[in-house]
C-alpha atoms as a PDB file:
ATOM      1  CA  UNK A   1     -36.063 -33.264 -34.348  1.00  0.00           C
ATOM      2  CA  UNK A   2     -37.844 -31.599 -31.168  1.00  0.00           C
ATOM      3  CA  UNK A   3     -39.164 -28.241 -32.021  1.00  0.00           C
ATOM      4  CA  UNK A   4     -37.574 -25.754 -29.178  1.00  0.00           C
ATOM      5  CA  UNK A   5     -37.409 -21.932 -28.475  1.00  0.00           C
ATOM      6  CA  UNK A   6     -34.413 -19.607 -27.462  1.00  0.00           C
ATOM      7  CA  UNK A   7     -33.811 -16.082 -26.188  1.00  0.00           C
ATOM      8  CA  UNK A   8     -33.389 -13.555 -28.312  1.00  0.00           C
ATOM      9  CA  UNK A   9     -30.240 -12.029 -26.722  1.00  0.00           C
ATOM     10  CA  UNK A  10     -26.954 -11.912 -28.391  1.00  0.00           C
ATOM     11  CA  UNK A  11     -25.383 -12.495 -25.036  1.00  0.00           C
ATOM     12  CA  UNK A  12     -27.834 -15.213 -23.340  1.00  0.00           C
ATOM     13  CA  UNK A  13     -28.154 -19.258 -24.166  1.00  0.00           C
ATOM     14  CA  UNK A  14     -31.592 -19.774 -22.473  1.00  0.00           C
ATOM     15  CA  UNK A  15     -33.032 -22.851 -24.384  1.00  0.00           C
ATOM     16  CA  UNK A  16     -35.913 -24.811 -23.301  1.00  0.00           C
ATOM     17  CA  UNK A  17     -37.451 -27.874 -25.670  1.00  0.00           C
ATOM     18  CA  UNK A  18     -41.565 -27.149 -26.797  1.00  0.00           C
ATOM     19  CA  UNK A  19     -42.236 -30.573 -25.981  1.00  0.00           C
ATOM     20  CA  UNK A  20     -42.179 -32.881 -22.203  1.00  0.00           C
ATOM     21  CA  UNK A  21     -39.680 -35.680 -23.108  1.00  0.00           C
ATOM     22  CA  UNK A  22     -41.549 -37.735 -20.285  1.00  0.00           C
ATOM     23  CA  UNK A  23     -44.980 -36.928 -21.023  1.00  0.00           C
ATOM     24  CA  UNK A  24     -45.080 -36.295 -24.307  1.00  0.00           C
ATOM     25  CA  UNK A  25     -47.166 -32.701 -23.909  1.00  0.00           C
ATOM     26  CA  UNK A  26     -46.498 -29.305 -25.141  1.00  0.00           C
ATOM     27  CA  UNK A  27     -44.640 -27.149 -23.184  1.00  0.00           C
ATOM     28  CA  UNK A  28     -45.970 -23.092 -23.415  1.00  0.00           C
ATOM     29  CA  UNK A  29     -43.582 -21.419 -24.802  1.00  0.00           C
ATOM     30  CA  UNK A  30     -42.171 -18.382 -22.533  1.00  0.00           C
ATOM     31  CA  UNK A  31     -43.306 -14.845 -23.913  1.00  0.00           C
ATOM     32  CA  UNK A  32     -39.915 -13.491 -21.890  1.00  0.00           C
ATOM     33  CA  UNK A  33     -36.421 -15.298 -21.369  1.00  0.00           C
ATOM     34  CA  UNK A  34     -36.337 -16.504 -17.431  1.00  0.00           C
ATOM     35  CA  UNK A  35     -33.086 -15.557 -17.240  1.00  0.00           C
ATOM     36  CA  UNK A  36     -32.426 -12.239 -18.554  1.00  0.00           C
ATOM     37  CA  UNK A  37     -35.897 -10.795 -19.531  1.00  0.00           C
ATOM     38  CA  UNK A  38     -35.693 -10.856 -23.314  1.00  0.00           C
ATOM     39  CA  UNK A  39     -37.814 -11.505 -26.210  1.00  0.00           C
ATOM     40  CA  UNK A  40     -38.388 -15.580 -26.474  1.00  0.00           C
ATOM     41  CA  UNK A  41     -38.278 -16.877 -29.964  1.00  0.00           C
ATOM     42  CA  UNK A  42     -39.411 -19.931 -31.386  1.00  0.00           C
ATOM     43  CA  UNK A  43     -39.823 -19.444 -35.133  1.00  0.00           C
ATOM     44  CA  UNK A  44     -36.714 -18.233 -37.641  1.00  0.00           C
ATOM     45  CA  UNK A  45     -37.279 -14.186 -38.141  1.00  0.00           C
ATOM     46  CA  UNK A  46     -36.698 -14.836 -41.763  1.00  0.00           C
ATOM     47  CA  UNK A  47     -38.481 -17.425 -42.933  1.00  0.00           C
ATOM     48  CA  UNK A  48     -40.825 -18.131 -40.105  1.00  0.00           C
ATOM     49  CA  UNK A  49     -39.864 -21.947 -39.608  1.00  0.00           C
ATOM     50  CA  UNK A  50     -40.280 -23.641 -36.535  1.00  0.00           C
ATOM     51  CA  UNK A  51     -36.663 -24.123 -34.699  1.00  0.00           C
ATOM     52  CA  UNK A  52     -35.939 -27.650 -34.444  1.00  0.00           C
ATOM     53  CA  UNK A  53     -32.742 -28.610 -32.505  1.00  0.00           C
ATOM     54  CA  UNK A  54     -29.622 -28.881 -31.655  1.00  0.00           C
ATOM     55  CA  UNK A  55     -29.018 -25.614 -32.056  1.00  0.00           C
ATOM     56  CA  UNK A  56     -25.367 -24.118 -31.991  1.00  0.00           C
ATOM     57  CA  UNK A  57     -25.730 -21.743 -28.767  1.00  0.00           C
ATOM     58  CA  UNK A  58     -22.907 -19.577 -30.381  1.00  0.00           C
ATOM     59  CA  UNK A  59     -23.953 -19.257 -33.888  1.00  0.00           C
ATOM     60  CA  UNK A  60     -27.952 -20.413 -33.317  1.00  0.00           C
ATOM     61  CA  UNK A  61     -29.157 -20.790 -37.043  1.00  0.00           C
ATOM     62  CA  UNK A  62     -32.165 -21.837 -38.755  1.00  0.00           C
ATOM     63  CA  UNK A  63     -32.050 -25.638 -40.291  1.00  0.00           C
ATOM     64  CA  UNK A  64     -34.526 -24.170 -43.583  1.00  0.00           C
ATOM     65  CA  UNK A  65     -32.804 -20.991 -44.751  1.00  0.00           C
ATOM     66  CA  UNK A  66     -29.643 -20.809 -42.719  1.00  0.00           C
ATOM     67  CA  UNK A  67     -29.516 -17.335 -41.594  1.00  0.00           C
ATOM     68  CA  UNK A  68     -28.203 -17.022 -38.080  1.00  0.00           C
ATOM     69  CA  UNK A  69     -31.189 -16.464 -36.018  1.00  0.00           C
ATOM     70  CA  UNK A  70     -30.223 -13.687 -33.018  1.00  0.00           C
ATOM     71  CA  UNK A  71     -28.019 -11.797 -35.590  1.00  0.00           C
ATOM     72  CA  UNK A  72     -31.066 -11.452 -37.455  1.00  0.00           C
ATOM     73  CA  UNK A  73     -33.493 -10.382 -34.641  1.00  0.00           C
ATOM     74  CA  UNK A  74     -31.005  -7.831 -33.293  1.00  0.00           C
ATOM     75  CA  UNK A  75     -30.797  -6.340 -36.706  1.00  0.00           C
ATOM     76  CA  UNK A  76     -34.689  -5.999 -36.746  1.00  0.00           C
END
């Protein structure tokens, strides 16, 4: 499963995969979402594990612990 990150917005689905499917490489994750200027995360805020997709763009949650992962951030 590729590892991948999101934005941390309730209201955005900004995805982008960590790795080139062509190439191979890593891909930097973004610091900020490119679309609306939020918080970029690429590790579950509960139990720190990597997010692998697919991810549900509704209801985005983590494959270890299962919380739902930009409920959790907002709540932080």
């Amino acid at each position: 499963m590729p590892a991948l990150a999101i934005c941390s917005a309730l209201n955005c689905d900004f995805q982008i995969g960590l790795q080139d499917p062509v190439k191979g490489t890593a891909v930097i994750t973004p610091l900020q979402c490119p679309s609306c200027g939020s918080k970029v995360l690429s590790l579950c805020p509960s139990c720190g594990f990597l997010l692998v997709s697919p991810l549900n763009k509704e209801q985005p949650t983590c494959s270890l612990c299962g919380c739902n992962i930009k409920s959790l951030f907002a709540a932080l």
